[in-house]
Protein backbone atom coordinates (compact mmCIF):
# COMPACT_ATOMS: atom_id res chain seq x y z
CA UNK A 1 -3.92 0.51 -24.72
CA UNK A 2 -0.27 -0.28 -24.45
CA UNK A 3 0.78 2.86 -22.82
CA UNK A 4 -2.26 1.77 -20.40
CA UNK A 5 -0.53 -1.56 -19.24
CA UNK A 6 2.69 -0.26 -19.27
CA UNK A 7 1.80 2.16 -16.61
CA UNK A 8 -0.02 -0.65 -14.40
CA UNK A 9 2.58 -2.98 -14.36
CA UNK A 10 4.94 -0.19 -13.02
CA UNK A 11 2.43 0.64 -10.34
CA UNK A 12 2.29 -3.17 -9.32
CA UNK A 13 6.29 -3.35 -9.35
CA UNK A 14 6.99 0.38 -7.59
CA UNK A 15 4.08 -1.43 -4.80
CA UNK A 16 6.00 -4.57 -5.21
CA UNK A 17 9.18 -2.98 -4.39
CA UNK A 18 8.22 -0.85 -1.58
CA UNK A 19 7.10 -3.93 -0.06
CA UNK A 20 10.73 -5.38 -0.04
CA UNK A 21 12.38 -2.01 0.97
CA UNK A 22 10.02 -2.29 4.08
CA UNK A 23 10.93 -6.03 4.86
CA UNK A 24 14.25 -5.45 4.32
CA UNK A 25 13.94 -2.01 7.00
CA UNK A 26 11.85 -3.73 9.20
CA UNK A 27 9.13 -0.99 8.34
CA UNK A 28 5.46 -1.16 6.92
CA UNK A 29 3.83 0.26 3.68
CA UNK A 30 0.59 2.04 3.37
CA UNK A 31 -1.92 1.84 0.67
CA UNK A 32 -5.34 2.57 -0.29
CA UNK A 33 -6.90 -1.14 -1.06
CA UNK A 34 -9.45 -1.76 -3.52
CA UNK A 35 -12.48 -0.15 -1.45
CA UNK A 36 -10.84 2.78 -0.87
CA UNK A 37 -9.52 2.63 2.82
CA UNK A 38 -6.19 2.57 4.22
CA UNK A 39 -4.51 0.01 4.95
CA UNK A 40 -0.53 -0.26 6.58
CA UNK A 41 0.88 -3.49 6.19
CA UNK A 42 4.22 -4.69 8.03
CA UNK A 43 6.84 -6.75 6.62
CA UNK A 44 5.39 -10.13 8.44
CA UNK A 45 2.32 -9.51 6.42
CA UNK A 46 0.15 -8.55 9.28
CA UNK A 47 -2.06 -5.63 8.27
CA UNK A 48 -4.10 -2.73 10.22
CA UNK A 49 -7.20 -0.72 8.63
CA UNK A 50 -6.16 2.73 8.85
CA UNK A 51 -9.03 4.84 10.55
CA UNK A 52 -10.96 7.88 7.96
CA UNK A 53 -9.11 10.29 7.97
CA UNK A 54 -12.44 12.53 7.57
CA UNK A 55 -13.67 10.72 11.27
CA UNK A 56 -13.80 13.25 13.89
CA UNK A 57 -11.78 12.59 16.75
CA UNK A 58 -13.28 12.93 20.28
């Protein structure tokens, strides 16, 4: 179980830490939130669904 937490709270930190690096840039991160979509979020914390990237264009 140990190995388990160890490897989550280096997730959180590397996501944590991306999230400065783009601040600091003036960039944005992207991640997949909890349900699955994806999500970029800029450095003033303002953050834009990503559409499916499986959606058909037309």
């Amino acid at each position: 179980m140990e190995r388990s937490d160890d490897l989550k709270k280096l997730i959180k930190l590397t996501g944590e830490r991306a999230k400065l690096d783009a601040k600091a840039n003036g960039t944005y991160v992207v991640y997949k939130d909890l349900a699955g979509k994806l999500v970029k979020e800029y450095a003033d914390g303002l953050k834009e669904v990503l559409p499916d990237e499986n959606q058909e264009y037309v």
